[in-house]
Structure formats: C-alpha cells, structure tokens
C-alpha atoms as a PDB file:
ATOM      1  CA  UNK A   1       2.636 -12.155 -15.194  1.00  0.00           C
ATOM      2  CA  UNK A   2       0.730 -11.572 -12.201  1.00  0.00           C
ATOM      3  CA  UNK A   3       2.877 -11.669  -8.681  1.00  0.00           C
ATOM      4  CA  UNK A   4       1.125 -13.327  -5.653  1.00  0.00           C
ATOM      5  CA  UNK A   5       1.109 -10.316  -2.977  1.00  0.00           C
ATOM      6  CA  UNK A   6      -1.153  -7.922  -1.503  1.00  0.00           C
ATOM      7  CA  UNK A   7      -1.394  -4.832  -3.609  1.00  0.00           C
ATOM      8  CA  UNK A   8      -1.937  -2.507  -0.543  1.00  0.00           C
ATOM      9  CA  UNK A   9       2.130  -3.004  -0.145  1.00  0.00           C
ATOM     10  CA  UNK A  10       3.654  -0.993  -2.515  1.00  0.00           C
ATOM     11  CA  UNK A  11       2.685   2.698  -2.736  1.00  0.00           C
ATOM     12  CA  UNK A  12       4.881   5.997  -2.853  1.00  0.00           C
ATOM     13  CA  UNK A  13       4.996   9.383  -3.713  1.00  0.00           C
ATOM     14  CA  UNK A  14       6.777  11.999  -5.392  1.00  0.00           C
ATOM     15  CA  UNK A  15       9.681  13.996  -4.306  1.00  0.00           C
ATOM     16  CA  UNK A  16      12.041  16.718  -5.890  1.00  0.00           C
ATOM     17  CA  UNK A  17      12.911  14.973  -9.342  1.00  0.00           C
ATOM     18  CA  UNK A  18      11.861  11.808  -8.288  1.00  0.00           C
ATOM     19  CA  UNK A  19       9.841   8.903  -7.032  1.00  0.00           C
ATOM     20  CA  UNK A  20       9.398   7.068  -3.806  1.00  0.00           C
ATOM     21  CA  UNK A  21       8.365   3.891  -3.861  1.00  0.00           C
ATOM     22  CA  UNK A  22       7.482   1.600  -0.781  1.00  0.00           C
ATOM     23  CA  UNK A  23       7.563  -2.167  -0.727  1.00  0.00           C
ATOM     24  CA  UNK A  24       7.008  -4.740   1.972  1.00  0.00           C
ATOM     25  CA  UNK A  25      10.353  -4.741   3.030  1.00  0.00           C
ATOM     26  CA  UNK A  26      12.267  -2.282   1.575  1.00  0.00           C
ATOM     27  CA  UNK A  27      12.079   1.545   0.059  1.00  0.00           C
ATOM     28  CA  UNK A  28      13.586   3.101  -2.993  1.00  0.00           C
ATOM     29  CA  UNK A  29      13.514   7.021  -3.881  1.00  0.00           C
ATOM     30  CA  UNK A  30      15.038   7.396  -7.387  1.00  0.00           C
ATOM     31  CA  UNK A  31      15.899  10.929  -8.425  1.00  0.00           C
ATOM     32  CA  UNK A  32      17.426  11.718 -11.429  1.00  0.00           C
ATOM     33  CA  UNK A  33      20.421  14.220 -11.803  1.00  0.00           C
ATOM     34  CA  UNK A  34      21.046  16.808 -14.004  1.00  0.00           C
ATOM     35  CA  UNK A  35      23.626  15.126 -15.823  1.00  0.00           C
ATOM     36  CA  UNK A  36      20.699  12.471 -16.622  1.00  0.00           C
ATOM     37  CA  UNK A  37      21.660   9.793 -14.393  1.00  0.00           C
ATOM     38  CA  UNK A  38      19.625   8.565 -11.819  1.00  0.00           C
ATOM     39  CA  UNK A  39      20.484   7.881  -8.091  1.00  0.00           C
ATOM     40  CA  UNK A  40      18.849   5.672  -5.643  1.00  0.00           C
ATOM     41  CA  UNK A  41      18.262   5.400  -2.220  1.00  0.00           C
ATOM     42  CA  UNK A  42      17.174   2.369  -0.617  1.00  0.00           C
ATOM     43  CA  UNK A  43      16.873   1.215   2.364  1.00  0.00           C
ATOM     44  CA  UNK A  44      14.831  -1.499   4.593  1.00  0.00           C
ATOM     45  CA  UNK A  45      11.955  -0.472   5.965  1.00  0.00           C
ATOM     46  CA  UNK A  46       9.887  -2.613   9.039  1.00  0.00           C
ATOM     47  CA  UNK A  47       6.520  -1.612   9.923  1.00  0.00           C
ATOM     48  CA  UNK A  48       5.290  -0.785  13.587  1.00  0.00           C
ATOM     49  CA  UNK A  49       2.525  -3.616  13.747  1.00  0.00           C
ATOM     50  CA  UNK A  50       5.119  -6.251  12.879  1.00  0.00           C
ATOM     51  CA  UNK A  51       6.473  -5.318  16.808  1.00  0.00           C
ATOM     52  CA  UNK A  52       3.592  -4.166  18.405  1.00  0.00           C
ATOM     53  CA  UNK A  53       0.270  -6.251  16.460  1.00  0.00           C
ATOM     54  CA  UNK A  54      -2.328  -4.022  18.286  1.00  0.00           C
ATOM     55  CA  UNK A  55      -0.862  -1.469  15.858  1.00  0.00           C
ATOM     56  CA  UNK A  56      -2.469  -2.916  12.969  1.00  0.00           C
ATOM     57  CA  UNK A  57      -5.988  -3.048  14.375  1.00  0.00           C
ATOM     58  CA  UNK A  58      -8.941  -1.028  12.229  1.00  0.00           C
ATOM     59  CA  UNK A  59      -8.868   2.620  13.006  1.00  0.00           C
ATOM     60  CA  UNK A  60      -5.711   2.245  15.033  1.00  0.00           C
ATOM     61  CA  UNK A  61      -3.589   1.278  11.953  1.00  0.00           C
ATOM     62  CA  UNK A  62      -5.072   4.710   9.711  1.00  0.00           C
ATOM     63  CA  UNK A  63      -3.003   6.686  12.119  1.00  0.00           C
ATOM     64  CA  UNK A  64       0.298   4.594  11.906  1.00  0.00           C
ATOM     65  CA  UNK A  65       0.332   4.644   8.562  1.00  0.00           C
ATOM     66  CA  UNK A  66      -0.053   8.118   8.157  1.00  0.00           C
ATOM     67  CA  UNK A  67       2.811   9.122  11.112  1.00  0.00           C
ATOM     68  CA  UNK A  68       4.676   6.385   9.371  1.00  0.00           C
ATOM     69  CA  UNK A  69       4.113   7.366   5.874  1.00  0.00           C
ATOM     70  CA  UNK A  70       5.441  11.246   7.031  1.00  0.00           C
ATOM     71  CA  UNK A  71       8.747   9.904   8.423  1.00  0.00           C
ATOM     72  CA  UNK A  72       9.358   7.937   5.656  1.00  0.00           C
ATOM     73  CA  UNK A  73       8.073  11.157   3.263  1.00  0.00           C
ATOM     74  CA  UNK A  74      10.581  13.013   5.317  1.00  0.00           C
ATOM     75  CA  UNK A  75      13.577  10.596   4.472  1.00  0.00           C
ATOM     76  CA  UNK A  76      12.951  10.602   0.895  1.00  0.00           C
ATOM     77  CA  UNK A  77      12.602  14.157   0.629  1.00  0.00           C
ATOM     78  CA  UNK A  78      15.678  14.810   2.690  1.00  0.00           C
ATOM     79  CA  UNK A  79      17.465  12.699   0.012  1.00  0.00           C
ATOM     80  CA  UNK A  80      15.882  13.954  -2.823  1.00  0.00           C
ATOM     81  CA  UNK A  81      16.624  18.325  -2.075  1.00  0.00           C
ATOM     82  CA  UNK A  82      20.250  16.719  -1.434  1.00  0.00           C
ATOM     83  CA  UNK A  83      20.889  15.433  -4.806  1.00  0.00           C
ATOM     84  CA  UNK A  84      18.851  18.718  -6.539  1.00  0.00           C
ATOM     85  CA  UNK A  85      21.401  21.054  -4.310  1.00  0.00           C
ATOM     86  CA  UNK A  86      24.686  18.716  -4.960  1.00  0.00           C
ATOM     87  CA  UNK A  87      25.926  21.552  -7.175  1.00  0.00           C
ATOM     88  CA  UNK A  88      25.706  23.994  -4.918  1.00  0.00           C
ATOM     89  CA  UNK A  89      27.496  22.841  -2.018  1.00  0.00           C
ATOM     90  CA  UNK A  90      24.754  22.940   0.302  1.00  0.00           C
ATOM     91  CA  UNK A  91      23.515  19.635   2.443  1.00  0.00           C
ATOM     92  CA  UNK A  92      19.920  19.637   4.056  1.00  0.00           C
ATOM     93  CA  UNK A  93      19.661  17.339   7.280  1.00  0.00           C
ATOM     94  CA  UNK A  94      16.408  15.838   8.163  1.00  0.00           C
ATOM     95  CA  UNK A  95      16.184  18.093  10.873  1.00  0.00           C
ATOM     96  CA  UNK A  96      14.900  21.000   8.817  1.00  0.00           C
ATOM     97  CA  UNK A  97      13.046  18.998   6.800  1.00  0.00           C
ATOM     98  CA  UNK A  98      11.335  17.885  10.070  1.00  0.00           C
ATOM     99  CA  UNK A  99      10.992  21.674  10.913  1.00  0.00           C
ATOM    100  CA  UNK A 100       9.504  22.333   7.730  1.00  0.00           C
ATOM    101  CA  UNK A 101       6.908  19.680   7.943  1.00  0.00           C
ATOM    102  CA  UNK A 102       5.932  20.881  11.480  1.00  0.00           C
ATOM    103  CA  UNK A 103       5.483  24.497  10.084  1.00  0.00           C
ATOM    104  CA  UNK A 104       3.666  22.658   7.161  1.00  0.00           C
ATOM    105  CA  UNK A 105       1.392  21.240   8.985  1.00  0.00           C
ATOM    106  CA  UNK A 106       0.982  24.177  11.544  1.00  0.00           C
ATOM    107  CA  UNK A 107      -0.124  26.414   8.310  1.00  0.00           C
ATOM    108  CA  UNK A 108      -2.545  23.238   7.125  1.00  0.00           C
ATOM    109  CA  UNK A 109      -4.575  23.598  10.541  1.00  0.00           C
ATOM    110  CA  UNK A 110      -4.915  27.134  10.287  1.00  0.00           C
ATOM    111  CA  UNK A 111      -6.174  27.617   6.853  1.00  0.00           C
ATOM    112  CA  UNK A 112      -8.011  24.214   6.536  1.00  0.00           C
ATOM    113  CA  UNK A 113      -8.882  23.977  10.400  1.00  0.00           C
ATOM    114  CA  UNK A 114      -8.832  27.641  12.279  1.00  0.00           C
ATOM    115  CA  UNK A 115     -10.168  29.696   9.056  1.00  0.00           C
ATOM    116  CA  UNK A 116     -13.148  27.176   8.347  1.00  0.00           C
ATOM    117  CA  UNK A 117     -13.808  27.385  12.031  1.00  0.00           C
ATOM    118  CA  UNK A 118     -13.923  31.490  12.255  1.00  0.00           C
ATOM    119  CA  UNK A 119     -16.518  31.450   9.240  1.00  0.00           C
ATOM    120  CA  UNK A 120     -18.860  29.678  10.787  1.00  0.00           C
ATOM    121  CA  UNK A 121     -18.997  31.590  13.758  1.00  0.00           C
ATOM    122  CA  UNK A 122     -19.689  34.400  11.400  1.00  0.00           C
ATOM    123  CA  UNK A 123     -22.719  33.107   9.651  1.00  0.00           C
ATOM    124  CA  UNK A 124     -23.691  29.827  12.384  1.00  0.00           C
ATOM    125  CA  UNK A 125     -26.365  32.394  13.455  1.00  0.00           C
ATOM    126  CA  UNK A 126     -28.289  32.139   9.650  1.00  0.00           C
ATOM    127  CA  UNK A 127     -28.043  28.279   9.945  1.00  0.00           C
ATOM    128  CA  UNK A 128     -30.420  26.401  11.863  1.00  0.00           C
ATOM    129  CA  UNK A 129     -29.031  23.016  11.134  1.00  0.00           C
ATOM    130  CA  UNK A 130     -26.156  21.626  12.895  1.00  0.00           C
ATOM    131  CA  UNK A 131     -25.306  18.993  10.199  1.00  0.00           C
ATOM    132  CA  UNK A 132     -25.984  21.970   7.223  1.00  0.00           C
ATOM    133  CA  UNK A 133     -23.583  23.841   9.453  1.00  0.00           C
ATOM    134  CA  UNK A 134     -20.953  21.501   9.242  1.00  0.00           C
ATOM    135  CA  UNK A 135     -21.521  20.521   5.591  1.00  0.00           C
ATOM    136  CA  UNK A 136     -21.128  24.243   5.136  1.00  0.00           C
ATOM    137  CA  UNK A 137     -17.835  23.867   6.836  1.00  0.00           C
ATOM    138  CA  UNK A 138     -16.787  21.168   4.426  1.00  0.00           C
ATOM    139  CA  UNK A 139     -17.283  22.692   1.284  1.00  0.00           C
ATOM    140  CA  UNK A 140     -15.219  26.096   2.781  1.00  0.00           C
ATOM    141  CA  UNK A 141     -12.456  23.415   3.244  1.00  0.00           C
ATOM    142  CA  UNK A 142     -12.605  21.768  -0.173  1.00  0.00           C
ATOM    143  CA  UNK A 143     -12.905  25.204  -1.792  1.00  0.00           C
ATOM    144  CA  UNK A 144     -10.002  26.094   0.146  1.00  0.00           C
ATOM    145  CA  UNK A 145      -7.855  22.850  -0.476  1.00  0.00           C
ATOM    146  CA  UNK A 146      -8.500  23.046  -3.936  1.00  0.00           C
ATOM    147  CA  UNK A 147      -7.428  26.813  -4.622  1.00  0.00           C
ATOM    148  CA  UNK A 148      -4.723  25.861  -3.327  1.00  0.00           C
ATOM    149  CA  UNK A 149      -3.363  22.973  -5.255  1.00  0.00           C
ATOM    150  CA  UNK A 150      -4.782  25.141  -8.385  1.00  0.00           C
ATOM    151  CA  UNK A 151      -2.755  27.792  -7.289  1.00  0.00           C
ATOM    152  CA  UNK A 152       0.540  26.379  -6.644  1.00  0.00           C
ATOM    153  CA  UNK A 153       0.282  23.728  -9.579  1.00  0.00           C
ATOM    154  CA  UNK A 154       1.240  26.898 -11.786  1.00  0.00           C
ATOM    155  CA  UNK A 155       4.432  27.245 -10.081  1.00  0.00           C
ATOM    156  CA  UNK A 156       6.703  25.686 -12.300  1.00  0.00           C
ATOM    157  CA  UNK A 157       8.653  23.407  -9.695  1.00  0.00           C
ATOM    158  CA  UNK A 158       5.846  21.934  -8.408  1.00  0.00           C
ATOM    159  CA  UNK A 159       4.439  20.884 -11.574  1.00  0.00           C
ATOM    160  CA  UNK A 160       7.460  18.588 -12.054  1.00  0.00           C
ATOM    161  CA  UNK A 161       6.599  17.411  -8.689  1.00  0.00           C
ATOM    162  CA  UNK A 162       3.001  16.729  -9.837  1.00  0.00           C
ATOM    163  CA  UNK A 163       4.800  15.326 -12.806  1.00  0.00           C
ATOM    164  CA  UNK A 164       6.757  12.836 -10.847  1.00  0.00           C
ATOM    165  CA  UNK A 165       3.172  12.488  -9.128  1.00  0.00           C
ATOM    166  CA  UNK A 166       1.914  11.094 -12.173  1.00  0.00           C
ATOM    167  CA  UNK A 167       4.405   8.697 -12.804  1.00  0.00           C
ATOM    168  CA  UNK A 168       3.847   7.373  -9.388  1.00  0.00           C
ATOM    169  CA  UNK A 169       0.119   6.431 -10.095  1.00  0.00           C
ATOM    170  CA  UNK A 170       1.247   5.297 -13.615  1.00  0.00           C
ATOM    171  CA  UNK A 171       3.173   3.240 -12.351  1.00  0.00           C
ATOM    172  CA  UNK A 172       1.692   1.298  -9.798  1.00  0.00           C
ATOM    173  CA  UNK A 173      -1.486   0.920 -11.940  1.00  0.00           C
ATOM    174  CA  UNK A 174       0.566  -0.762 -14.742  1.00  0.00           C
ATOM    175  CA  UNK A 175       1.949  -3.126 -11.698  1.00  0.00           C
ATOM    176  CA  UNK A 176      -1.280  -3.595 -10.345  1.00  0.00           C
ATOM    177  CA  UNK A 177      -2.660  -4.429 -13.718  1.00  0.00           C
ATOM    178  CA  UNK A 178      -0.117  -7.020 -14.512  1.00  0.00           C
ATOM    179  CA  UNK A 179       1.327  -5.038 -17.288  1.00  0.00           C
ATOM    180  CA  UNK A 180       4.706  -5.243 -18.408  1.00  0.00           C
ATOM    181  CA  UNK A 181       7.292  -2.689 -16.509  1.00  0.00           C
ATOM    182  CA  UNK A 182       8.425  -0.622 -19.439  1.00  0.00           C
ATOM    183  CA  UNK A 183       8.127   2.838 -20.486  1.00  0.00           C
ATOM    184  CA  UNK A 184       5.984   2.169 -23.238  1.00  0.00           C
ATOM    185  CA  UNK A 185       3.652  -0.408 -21.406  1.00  0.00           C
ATOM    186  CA  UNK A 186       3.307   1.969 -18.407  1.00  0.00           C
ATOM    187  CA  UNK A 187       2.581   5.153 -20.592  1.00  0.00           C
ATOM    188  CA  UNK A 188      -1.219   4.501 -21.392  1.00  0.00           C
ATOM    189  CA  UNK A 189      -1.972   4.107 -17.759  1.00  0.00           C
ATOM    190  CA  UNK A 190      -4.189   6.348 -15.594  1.00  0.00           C
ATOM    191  CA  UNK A 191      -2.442   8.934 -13.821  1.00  0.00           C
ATOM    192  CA  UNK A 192      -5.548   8.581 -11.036  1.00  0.00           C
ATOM    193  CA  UNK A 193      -5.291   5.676  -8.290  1.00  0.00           C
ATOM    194  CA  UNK A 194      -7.471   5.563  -5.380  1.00  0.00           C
ATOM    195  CA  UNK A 195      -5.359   4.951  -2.189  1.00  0.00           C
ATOM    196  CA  UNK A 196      -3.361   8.428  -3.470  1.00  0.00           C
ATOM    197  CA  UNK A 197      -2.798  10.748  -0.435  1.00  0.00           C
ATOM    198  CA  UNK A 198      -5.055  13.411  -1.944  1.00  0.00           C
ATOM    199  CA  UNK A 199      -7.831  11.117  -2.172  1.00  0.00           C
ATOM    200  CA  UNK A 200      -7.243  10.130   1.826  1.00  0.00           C
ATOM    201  CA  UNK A 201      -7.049  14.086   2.420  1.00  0.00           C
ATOM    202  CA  UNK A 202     -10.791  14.200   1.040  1.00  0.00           C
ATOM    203  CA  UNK A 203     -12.230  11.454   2.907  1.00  0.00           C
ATOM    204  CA  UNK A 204     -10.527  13.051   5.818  1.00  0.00           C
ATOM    205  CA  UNK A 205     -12.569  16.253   4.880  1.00  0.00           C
ATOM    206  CA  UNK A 206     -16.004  14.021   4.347  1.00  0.00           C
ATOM    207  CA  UNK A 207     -15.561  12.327   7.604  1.00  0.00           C
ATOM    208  CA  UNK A 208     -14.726  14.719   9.755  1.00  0.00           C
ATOM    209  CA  UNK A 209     -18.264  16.538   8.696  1.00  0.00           C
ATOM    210  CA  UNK A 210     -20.054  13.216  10.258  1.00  0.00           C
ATOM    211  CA  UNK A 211     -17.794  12.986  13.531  1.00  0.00           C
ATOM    212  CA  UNK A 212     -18.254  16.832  14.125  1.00  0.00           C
ATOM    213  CA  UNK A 213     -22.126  16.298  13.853  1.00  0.00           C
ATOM    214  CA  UNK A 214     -22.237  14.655  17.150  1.00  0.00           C
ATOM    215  CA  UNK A 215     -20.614  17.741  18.910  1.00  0.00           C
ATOM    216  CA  UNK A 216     -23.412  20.847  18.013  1.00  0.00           C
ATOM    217  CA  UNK A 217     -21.783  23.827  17.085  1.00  0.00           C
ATOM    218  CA  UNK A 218     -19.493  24.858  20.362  1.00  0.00           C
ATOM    219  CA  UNK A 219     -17.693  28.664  20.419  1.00  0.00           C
ATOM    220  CA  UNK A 220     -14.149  29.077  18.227  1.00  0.00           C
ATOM    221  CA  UNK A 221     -12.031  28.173  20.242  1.00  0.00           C
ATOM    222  CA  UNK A 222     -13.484  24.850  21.481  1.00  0.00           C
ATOM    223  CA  UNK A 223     -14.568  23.813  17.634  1.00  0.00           C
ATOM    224  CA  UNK A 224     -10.632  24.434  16.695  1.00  0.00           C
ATOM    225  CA  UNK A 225      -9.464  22.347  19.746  1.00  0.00           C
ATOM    226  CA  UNK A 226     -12.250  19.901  18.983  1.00  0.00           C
ATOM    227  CA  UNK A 227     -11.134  19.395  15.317  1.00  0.00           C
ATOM    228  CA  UNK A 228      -7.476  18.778  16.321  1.00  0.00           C
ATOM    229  CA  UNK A 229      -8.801  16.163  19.057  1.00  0.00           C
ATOM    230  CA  UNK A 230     -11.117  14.283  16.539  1.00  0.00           C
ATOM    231  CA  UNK A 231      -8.146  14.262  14.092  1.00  0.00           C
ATOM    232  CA  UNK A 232      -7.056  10.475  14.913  1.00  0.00           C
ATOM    233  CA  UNK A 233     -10.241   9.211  14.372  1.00  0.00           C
ATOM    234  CA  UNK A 234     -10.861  11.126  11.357  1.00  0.00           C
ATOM    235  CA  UNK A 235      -7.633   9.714  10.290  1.00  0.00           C
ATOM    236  CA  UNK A 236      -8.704   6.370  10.994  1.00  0.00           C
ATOM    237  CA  UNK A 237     -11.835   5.902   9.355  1.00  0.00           C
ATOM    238  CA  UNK A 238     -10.951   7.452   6.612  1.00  0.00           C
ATOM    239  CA  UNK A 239      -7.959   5.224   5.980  1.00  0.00           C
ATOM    240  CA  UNK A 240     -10.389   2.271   6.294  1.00  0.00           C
ATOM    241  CA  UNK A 241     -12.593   3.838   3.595  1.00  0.00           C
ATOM    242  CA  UNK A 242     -10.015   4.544   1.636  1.00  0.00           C
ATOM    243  CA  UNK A 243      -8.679   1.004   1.712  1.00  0.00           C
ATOM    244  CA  UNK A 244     -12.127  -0.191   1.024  1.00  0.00           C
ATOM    245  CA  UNK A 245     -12.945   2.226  -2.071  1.00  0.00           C
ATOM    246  CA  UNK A 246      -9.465   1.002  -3.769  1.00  0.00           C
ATOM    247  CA  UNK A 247     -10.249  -2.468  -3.983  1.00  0.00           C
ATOM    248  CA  UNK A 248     -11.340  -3.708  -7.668  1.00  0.00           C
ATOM    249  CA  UNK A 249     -14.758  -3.922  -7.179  1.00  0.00           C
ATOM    250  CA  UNK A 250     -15.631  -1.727  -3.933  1.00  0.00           C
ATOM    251  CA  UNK A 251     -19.208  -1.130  -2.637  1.00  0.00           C
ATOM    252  CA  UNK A 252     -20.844   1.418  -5.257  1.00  0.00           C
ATOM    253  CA  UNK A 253     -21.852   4.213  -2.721  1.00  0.00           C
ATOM    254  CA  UNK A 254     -17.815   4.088  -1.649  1.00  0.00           C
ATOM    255  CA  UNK A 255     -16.800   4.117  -5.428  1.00  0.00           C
ATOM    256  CA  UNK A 256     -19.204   7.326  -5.383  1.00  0.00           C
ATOM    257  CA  UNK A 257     -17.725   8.745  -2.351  1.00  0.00           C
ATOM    258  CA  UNK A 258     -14.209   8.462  -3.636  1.00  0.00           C
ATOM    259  CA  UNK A 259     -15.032  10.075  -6.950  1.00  0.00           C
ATOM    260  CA  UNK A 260     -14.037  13.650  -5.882  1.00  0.00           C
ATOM    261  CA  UNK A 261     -11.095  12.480  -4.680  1.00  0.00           C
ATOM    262  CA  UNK A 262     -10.297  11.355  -8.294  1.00  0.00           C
ATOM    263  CA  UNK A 263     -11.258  14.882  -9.314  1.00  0.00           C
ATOM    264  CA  UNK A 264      -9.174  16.519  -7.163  1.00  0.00           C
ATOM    265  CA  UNK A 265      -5.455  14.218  -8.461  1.00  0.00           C
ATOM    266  CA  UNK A 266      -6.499  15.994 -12.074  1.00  0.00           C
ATOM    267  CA  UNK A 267      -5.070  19.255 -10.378  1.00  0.00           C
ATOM    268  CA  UNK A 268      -2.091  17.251  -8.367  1.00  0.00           C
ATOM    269  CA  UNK A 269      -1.057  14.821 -11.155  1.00  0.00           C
ATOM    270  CA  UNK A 270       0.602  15.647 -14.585  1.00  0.00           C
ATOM    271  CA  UNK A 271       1.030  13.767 -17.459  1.00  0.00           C
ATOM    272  CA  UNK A 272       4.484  12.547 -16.915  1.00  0.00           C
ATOM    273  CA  UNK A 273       7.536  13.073 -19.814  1.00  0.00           C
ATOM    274  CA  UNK A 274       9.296   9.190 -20.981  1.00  0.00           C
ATOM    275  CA  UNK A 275      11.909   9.967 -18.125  1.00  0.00           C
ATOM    276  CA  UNK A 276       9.997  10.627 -15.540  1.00  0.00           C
ATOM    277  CA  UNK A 277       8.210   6.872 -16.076  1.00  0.00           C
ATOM    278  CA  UNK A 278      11.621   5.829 -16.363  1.00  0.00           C
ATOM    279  CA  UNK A 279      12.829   7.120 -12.505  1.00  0.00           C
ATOM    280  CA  UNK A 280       9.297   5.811 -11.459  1.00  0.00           C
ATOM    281  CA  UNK A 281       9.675   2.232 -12.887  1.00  0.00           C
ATOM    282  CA  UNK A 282      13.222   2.057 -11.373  1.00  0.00           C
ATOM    283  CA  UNK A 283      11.765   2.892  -7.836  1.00  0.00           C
ATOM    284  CA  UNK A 284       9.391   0.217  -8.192  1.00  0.00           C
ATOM    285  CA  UNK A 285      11.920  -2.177  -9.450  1.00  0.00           C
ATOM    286  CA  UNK A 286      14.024  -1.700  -6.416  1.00  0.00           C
ATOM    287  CA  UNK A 287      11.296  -2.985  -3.850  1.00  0.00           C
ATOM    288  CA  UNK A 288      10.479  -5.352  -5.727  1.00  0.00           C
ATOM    289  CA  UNK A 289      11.576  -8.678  -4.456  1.00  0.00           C
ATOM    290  CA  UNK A 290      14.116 -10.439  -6.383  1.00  0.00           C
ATOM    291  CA  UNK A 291      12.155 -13.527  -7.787  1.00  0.00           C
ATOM    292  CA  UNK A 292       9.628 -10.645  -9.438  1.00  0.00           C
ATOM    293  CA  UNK A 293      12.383  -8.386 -10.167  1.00  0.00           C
ATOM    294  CA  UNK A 294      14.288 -10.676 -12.738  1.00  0.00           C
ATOM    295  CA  UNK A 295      11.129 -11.856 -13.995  1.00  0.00           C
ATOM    296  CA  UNK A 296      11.131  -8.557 -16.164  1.00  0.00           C
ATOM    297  CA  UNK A 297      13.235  -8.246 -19.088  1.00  0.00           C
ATOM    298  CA  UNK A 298      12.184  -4.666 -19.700  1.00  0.00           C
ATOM    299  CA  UNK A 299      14.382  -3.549 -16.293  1.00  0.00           C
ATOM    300  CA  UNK A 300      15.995  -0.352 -17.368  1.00  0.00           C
ATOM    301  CA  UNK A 301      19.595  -0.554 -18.284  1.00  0.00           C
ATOM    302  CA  UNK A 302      22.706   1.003 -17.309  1.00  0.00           C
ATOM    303  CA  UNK A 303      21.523   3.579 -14.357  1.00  0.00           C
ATOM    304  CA  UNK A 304      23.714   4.361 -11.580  1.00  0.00           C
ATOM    305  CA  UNK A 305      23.030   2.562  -8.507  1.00  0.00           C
ATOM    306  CA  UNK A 306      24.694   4.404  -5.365  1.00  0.00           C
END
C-alpha cells in the first residue's frame, strides 16, 4: 500500500541507541534499553513556515530546516544520553547538550573552515587560478571530512550510532518504496538515501566552491569571515539541490553530483543488527498518522510506550 503524502515529510536521524524519526506533525525518538525494551518519546512538532509563510520560500527555507532540524537533533539527543545514563543516576539537560553543539560546531569551522583557509594562503602563491584555488580548497575539506568520519567510525560507540544510522535510511526507503513495515521486509533495503545529512554536508562543500569564486582570493582572515558570511546561502542552495537530487527521477548531472555524497554514508552508515530495524520501524510507526498506522499488521508488538 502506497500512502498519499509528500515523501520529503518524514526523515530522522540517529541518536544514542536509537532512532529519530520526524513526521508532519509529530516526532518519535525510540531508544532501546538495556533490559531490551524500548522507550519512546514523542511529541508534536509545528514547523516555522506554517506561522511565518515567507519561511518556506527557496533558499530561505534550506536554512530553517537546518536551525530547525538542530533543535529538534538536540531534543532527541537530550532524551536519548538520558535513557543510556538511567543507571547511573546522572540526568543531562538540554542545556549542555546545547553547549556541546555550540563547541561542535565551533571545532567544525575551524578544521573544515579556518584550516582549509590557512593552506591556501600557504600555497595561493603557486596557483594562478582563482576557481583551481578554491577547488583546491574543496578537496582539503572533503579529505578532511572524510578522515574524520573514517577515523571515528572505529570507535566502537559511534559505530552503533552509524548502526542506528543505517536503520534510519533502511527504513525510510522501505516506506518510501511502499514495502511492508517489518523487520524482514525492511532488511534488504539500501542503507544509502539521498536527502541524508551527510549528503547535504557535501553539497554544502560543492557549493560553497562556486559562491567563493565570485570573491578572488582575499587575506586569512577576511576568507574565514567570508566563509562564515556565505554560510546561509551555501545552506540554501544546497538544500534545494539536495531536494532536487532525491526525487525518483532527478536531472542526471544532479544524480551525478550527489553520487559522492552516497560514497561518503558507506563510512557513516552500518549494516544495522534485527533490533536496531526494530527501534527504527517503531519511530516511524509513531509519526505515522493513524489511518496509515493501523493499516500495517506487521506493527511490532508488546514495546513499552512511556
């Protein structure tokens, strides 16, 4: 059975032995406990451009979705390290996850922003080109960006997350694909979708190669402030592009744009274990609206609901 809805409204992530999944009205982050049970967290959810339309305009809406898609990411998280650290007493408030995030992103814009920057000022004098100059710059920040998810993908942690990643894109490609909501209907599924957040991170890195073009190649300082200004716009096309390349039959030079981005989820993705399909098929179920939600008879049975 297909359901009549845009596909662009349910989406998610992973979190700490878990899965968040967004609907159109409502968001669920299932984690599972160590006594094997699973606990979920929903609540409603009303986006910014329902209030304030100009909010969902082209370009403007890239960079709502992304602040928007952080707070939420925040939330989930929050709830998530709470039900990992119930055994130990200890409650996280969303404050330092917020403080976390902002030293998160602090460290992204010095390695993937600042560092880029100081290498070219190093070799900008053997370049002649500005637009070699600034495809230069790209490839330092894909090399970068990628040594990094190699490198903390062997941390044992974080591939469960990447695990849980999986089952996220298994998930919603199954739903997308009108398959039936079951473990062993979802299993055969790619673990690769293109809206994922690492494929947006690429198209951030393409883009911002062909907005920087138009500036030359000013000192360190003013490239590193110029970055951080172009950011929204960056943000905003490529959400656009990204929206464009996950359609099912998108414009062949997108489809060959996003294909990177593809490459790149082999290193954040994992082949997820039976219960980690399991937590990610009960997020789903939960923003599901009720008409589509009782029109599977595969829902998983007997979870705990709190």
């Amino acid at each position: 059975m297909r359901l009549v809805q845009r596909i662009e409204n349910y989406g998610g992530q992973a979190v700490i032995e878990g899965v968040m999944m967004r609907g159109r009205e409502v968001m669920a982050t299932a984690v599972r406990r160590d006594d094997d049970q699973i606990v979920v967290d929903r609540r409603p959810v009303a986006p910014w451009s329902k209030r304030y339309p100009v909010l969902a305009w082209p370009l403007i809406r890239g960079v709502v979705a992304l602040v928007d898609s952080l707070a939420i990411g925040v939330q989930s998280l929050v709830f998530s390290a709470n039900v990992a650290a119930a055994d130990e007493d200890v409650e996280i408030k969303p404050r330092d996850m917020a403080l976390s995030m902002i030293l998160a992103l602090a460290l992204a814009l010095v390695f993937f922003v600042a560092l880029p920057a100081g290498i070219i000022r190093l070799v900008q004098g053997a370049v002649e080109s500005n637009l070699l100059l600034n495809v230069l710059e790209g490839l330092i920040k894909v090399a970068i960006f990628t040594g990094y998810l190699a490198a903390i993908g062997l941390m044992p942690d974080i591939r469960r997350v990447f695990q849980y990643h999986g089952a996220e894109h298994k998930v919603i490609n199954a739903f997308e694909g009108g398959a039936d909501l079951s473990v062993e209907a979802v299993r055969p599924y790619s673990r690769i979708h293109p809206r994922c957040g690492t494929s947006f991170i690429f198209f951030v890195l393409l883009v911002s190669i062909f907005v920087f073009s138009f500036f030359g190649r000013p000192p360190f300082v003013q490239r590193v402030l110029i970055h951080i200004a172009i950011l929204p716009l960056v943000a905003g096309l490529s959400y656009e592009l990204i929206r464009a390349s996950g359609r099912p039959k998108p414009f062949f030079l997108l489809r060959w744009l996003a294909q990177p981005g593809w490459w790149l989820q082999r290193l954040t993705t994992r082949e997820p274990d039976d219960a980690q399909l399991e937590v990610g098929l009960r997020a789903l179920m939960e923003v599901l609206p009720p008409e589509a939600r009782h029109s599977y008879s595969s829902r998983p049975k007997g979870l705990h609901v709190c």
